[in-house]
N, C-alpha and C. Protein backbone atom coordinates (compact mmCIF):
# COMPACT_ATOMS: atom_id res chain seq x y z
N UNK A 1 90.28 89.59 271.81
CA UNK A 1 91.66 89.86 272.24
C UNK A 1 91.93 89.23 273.60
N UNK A 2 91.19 89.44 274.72
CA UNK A 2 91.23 88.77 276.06
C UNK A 2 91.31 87.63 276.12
N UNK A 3 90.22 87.03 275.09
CA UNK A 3 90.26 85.60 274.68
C UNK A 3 91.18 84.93 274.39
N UNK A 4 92.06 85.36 273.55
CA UNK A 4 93.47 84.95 273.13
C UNK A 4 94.45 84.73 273.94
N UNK A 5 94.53 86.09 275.31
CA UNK A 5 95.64 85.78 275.89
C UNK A 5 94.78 84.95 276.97
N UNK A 6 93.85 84.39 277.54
CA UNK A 6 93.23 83.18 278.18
C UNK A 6 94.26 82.26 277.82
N UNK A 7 93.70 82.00 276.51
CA UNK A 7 94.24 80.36 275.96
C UNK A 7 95.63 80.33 275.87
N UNK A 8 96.28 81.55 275.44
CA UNK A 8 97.36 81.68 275.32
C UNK A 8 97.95 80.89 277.35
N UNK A 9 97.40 81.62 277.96
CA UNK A 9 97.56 81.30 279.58
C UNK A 9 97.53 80.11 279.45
N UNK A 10 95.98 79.48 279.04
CA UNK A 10 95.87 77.76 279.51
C UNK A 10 97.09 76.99 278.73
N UNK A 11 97.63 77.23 277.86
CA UNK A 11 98.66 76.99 276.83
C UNK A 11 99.95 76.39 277.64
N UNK A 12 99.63 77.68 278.91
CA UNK A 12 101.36 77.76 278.87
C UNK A 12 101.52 76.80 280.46
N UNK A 13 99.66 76.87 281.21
CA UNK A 13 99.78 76.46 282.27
C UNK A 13 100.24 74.63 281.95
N UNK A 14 99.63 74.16 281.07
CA UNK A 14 99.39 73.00 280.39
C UNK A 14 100.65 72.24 280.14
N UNK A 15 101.92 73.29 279.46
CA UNK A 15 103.29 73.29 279.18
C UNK A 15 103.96 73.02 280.40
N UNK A 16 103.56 73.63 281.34
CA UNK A 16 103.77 73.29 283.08
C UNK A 16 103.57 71.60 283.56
N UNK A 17 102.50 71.62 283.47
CA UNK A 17 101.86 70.56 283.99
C UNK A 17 102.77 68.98 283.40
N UNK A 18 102.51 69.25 281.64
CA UNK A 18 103.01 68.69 281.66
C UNK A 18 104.75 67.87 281.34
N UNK A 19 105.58 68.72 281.73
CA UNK A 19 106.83 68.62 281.87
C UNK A 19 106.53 68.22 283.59
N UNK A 20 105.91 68.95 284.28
CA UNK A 20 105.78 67.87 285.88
C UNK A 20 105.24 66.74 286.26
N UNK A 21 104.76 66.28 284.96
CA UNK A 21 103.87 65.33 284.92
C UNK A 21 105.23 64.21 284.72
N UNK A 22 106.09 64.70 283.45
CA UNK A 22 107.07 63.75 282.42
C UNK A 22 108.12 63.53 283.74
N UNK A 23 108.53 64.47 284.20
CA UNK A 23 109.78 64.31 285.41
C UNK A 23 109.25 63.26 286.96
N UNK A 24 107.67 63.49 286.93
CA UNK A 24 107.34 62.31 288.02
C UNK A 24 106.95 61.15 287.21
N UNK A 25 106.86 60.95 286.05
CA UNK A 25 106.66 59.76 285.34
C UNK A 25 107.98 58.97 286.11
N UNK A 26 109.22 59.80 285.64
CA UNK A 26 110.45 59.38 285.51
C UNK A 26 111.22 58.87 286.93
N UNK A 27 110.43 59.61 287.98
CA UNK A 27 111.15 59.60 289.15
C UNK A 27 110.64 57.73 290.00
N UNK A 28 111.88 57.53 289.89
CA UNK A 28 112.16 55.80 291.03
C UNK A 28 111.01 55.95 291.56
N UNK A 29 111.61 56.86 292.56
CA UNK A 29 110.94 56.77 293.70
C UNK A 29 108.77 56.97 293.86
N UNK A 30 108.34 57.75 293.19
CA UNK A 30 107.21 57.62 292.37
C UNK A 30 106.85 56.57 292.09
N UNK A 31 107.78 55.72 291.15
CA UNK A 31 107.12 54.33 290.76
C UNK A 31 106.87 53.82 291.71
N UNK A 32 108.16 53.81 292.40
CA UNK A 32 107.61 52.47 293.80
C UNK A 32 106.61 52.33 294.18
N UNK A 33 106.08 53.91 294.41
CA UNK A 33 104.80 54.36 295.24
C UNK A 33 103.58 54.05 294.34
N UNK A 34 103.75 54.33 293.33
CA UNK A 34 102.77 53.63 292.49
C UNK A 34 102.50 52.68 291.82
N UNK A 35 103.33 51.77 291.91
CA UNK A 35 103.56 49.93 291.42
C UNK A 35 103.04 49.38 292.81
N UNK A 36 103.82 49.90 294.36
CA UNK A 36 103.52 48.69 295.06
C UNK A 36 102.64 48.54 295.72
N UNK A 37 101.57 49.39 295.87
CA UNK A 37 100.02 48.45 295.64
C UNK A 37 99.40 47.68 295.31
N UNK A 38 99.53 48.07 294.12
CA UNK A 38 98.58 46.89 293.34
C UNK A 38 99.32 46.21 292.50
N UNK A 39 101.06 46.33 292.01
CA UNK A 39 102.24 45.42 291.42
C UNK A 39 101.55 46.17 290.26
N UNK A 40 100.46 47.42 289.59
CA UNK A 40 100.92 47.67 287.88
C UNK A 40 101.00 49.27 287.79
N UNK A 41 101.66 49.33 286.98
CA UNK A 41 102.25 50.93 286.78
C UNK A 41 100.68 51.88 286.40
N UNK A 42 100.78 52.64 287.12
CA UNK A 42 99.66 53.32 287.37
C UNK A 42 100.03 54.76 285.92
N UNK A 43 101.12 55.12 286.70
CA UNK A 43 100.95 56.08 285.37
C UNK A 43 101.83 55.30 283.99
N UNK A 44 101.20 55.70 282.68
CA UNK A 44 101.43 55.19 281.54
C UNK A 44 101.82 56.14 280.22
């Protein structure tokens, strides 16, 4: 039973992560920061 609501947790932390993940994919300003180093898109 404990077990369940764990995963159920990691589930939802994960659902977090990655919708913050999708919105800094998206953000300009992010890219810049991560293109103009090295000129290639870091996240993919």
């Amino acid at each position: 039973m404990l077990r369940n609501e764990e995963e159920n947790k990691t589930d939802e932390n994960f659902d977090v992560l990655l919708s913050i993940y999708s919105d800094l994919k998206n953000d300009p300003a992010l890219k810049m920061m991560r293109t103009g180093k090295s000129g290639h898109e870091i996240l993919n």
